[in-house]
PDB file of N, CA and C in Angstrom:
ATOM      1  N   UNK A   1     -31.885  13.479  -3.928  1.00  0.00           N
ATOM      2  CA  UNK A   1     -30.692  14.021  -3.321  1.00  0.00           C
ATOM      3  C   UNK A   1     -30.348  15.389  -3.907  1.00  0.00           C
ATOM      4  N   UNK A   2     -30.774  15.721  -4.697  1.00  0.00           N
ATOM      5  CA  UNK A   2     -30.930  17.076  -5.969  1.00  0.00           C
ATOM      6  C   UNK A   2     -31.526  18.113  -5.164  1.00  0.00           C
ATOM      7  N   UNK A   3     -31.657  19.187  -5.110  1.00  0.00           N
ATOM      8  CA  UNK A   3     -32.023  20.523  -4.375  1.00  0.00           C
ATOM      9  C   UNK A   3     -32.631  21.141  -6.158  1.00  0.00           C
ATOM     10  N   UNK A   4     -34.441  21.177  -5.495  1.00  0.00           N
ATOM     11  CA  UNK A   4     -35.256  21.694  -6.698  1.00  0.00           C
ATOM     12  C   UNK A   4     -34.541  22.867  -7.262  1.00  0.00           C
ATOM     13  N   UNK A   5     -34.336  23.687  -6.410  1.00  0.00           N
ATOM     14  CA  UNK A   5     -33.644  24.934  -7.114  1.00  0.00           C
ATOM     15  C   UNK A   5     -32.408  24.859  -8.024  1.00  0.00           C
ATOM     16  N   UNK A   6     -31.773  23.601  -7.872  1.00  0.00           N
ATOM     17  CA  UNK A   6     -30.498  23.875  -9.187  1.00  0.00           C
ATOM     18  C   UNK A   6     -31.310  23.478 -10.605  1.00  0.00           C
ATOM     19  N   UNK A   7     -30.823  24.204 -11.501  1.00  0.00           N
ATOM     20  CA  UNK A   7     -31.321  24.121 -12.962  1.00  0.00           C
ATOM     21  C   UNK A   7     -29.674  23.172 -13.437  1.00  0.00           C
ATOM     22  N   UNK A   8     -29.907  23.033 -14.560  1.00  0.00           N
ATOM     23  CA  UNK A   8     -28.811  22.453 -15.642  1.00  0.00           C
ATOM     24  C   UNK A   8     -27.518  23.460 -15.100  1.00  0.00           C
ATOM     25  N   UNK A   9     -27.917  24.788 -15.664  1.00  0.00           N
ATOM     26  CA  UNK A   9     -26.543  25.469 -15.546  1.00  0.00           C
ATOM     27  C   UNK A   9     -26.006  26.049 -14.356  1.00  0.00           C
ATOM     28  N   UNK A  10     -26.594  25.585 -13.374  1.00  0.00           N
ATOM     29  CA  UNK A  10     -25.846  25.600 -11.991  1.00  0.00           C
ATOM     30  C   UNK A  10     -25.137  24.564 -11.583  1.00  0.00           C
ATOM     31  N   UNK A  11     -23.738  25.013 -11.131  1.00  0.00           N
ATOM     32  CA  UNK A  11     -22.698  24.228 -10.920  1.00  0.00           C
ATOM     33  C   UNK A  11     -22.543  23.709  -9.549  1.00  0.00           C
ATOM     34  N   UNK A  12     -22.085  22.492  -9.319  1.00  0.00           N
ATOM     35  CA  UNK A  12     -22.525  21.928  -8.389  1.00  0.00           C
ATOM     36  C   UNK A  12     -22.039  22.632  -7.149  1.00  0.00           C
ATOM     37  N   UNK A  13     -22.976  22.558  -5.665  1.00  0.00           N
ATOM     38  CA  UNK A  13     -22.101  23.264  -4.584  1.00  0.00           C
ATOM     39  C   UNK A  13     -20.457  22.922  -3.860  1.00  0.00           C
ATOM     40  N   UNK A  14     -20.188  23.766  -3.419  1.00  0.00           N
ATOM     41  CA  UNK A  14     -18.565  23.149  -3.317  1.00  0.00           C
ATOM     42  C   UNK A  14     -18.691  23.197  -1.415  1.00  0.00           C
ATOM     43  N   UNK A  15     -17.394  22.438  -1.388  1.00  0.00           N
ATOM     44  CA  UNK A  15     -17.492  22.421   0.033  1.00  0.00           C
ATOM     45  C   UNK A  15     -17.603  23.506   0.938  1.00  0.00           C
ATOM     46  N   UNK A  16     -17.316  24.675   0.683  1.00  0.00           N
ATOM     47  CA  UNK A  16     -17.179  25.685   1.290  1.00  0.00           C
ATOM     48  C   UNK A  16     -18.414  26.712   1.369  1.00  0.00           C
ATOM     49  N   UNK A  17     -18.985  26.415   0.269  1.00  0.00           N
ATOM     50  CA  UNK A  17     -20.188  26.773  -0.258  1.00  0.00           C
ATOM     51  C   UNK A  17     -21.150  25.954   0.830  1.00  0.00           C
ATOM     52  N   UNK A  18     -21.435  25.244   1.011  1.00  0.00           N
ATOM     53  CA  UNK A  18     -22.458  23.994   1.414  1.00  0.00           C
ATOM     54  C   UNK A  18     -22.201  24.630   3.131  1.00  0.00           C
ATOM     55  N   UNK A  19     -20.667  24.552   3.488  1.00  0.00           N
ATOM     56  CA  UNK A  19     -20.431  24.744   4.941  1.00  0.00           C
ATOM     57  C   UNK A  19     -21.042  26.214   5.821  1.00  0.00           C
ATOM     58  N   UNK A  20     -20.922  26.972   4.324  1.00  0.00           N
ATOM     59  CA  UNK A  20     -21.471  28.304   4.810  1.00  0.00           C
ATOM     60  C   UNK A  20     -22.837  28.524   4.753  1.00  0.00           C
ATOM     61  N   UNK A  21     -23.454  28.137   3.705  1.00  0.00           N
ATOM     62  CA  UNK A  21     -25.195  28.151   3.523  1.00  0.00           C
ATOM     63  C   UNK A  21     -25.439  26.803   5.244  1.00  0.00           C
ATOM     64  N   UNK A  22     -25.047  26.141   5.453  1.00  0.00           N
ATOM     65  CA  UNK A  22     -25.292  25.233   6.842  1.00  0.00           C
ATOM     66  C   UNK A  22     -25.270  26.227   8.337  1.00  0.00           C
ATOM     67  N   UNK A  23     -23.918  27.349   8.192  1.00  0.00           N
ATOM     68  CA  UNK A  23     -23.326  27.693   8.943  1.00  0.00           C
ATOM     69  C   UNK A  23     -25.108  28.891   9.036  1.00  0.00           C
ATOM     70  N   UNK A  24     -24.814  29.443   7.893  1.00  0.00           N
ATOM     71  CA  UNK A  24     -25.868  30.754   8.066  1.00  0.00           C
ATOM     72  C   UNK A  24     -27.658  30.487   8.468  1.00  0.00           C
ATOM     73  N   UNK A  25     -27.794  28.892   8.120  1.00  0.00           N
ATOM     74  CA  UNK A  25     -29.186  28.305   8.160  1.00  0.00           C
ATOM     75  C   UNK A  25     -29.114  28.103   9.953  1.00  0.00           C
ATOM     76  N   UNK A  26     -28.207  27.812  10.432  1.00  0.00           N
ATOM     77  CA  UNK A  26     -27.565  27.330  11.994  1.00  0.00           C
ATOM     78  C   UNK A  26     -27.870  28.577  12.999  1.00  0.00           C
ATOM     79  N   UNK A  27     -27.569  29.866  12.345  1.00  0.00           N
ATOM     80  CA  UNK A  27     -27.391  30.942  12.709  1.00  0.00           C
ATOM     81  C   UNK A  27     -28.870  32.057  13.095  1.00  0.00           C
ATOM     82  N   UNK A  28     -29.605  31.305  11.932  1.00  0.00           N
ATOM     83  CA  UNK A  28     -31.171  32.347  11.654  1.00  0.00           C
ATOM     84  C   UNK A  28     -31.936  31.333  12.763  1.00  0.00           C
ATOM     85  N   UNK A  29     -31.551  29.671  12.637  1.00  0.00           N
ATOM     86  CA  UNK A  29     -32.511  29.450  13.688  1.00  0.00           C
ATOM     87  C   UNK A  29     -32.651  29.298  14.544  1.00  0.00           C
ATOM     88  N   UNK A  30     -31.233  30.060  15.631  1.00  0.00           N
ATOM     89  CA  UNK A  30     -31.442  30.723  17.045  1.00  0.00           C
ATOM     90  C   UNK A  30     -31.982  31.066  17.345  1.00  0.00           C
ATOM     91  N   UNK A  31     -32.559  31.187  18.721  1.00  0.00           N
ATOM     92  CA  UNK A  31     -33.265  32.165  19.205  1.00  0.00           C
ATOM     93  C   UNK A  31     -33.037  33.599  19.120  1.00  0.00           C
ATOM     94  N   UNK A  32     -33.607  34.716  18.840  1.00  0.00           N
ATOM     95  CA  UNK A  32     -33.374  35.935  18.768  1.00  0.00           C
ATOM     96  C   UNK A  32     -33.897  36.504  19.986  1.00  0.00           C
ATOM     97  N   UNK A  33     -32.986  37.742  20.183  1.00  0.00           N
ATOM     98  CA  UNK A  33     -33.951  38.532  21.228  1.00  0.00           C
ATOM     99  C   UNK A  33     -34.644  39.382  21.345  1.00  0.00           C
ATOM    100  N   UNK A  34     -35.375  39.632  21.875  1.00  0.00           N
ATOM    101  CA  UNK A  34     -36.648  41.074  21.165  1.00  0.00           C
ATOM    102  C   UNK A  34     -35.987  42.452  20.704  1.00  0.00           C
ATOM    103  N   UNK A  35     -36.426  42.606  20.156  1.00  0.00           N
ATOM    104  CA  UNK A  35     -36.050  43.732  19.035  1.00  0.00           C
ATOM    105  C   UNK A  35     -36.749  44.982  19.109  1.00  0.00           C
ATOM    106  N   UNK A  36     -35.755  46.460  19.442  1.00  0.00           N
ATOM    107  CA  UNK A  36     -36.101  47.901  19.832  1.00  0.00           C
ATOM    108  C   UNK A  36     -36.548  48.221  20.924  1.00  0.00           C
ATOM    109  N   UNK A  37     -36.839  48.988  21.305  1.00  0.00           N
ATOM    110  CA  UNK A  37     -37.973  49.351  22.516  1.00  0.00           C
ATOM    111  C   UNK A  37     -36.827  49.913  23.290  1.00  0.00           C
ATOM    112  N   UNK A  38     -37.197  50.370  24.578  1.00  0.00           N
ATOM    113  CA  UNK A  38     -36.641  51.076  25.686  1.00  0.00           C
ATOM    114  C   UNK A  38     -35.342  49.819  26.647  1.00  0.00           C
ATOM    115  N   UNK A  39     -36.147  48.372  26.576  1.00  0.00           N
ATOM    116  CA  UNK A  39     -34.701  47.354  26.960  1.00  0.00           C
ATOM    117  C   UNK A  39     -33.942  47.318  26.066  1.00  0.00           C
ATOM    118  N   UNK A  40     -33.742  47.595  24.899  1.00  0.00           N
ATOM    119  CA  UNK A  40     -32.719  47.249  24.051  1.00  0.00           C
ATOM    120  C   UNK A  40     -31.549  48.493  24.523  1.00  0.00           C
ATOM    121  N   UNK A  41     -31.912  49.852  24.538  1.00  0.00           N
ATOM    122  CA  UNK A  41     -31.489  51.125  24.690  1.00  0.00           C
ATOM    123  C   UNK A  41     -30.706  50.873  25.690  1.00  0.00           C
ATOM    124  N   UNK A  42     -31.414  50.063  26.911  1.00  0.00           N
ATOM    125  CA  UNK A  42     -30.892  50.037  28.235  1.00  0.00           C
ATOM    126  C   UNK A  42     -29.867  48.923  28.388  1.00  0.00           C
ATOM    127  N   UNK A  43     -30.310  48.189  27.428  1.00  0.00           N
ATOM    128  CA  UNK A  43     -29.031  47.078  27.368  1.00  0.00           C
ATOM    129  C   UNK A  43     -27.728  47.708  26.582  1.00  0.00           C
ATOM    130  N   UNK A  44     -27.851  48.271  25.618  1.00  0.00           N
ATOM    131  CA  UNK A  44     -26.622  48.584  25.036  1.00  0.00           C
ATOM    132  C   UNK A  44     -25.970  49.707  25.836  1.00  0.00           C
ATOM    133  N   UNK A  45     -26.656  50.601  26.547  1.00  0.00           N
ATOM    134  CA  UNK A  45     -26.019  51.416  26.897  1.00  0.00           C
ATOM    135  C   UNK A  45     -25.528  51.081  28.464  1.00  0.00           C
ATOM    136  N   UNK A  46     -25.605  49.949  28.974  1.00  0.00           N
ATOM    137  CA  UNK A  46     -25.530  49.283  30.361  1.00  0.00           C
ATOM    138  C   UNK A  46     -25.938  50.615  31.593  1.00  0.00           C
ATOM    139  N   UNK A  47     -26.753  51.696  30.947  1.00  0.00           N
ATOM    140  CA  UNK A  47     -27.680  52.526  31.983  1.00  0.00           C
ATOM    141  C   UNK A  47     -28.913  53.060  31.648  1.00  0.00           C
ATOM    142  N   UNK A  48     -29.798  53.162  32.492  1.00  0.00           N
ATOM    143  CA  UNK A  48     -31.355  53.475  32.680  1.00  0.00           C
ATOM    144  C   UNK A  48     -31.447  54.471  31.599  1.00  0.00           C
ATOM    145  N   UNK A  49     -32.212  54.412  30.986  1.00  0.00           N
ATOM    146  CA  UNK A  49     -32.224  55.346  30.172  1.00  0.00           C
ATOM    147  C   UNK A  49     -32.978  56.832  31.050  1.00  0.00           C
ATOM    148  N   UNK A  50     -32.303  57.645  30.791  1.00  0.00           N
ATOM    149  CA  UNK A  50     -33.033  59.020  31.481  1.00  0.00           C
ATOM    150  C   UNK A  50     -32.087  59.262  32.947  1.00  0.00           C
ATOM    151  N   UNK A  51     -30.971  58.258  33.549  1.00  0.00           N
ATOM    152  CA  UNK A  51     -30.091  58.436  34.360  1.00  0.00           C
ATOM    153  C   UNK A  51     -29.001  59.596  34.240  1.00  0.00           C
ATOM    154  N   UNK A  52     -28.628  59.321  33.140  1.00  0.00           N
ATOM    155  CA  UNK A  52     -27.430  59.990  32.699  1.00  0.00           C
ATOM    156  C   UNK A  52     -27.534  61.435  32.308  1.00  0.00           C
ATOM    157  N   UNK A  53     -28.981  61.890  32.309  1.00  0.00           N
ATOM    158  CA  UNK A  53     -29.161  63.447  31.630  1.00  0.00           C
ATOM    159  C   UNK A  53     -30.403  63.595  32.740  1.00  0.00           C
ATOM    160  N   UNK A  54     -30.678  64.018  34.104  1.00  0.00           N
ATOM    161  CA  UNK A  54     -31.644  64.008  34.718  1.00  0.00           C
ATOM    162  C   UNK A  54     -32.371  64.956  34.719  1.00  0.00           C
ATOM    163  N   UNK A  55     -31.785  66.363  33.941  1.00  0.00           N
ATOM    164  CA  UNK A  55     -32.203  67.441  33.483  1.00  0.00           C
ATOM    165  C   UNK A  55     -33.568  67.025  32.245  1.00  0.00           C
ATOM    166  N   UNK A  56     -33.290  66.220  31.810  1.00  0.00           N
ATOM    167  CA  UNK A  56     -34.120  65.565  30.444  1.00  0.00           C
ATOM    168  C   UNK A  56     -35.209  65.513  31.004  1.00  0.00           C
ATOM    169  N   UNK A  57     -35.788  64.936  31.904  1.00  0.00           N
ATOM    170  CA  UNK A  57     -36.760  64.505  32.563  1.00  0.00           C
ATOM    171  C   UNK A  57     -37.849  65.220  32.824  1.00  0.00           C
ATOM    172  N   UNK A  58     -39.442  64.585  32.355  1.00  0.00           N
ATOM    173  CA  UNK A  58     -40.119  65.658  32.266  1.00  0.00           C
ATOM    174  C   UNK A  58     -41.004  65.797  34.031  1.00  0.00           C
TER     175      UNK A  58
END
């Protein structure tokens, strides 16, 4: 019932402690969504990228 990682002089976890290491373990093993590229750009900016400056365009 012991977690290898506590030694002697680690004090035991507290409730709040325990709820948040649960909360953050809950959190990483969501699904994520792909990461950088030209959809990310287009998602945050809710337009095409290269719309908004058409002068840009090669």
């Amino acid at each position: 019932m012991t977690d290898p990682t506590d030694g002697p002089l680690t004090p035991p976890e507290s409730p709040v402690h325990r709820a948040l290491r649960l909360k953050k373990a809950a959190i990483e093993a969501r699904e994520k969504p792909p990461r950088g590229g030209r959809f990310q750009r287009e998602q945050a900016a809710r337009i095409a990228t290269g719309k908004s400056k058409p002068w840009m365009s090669r």
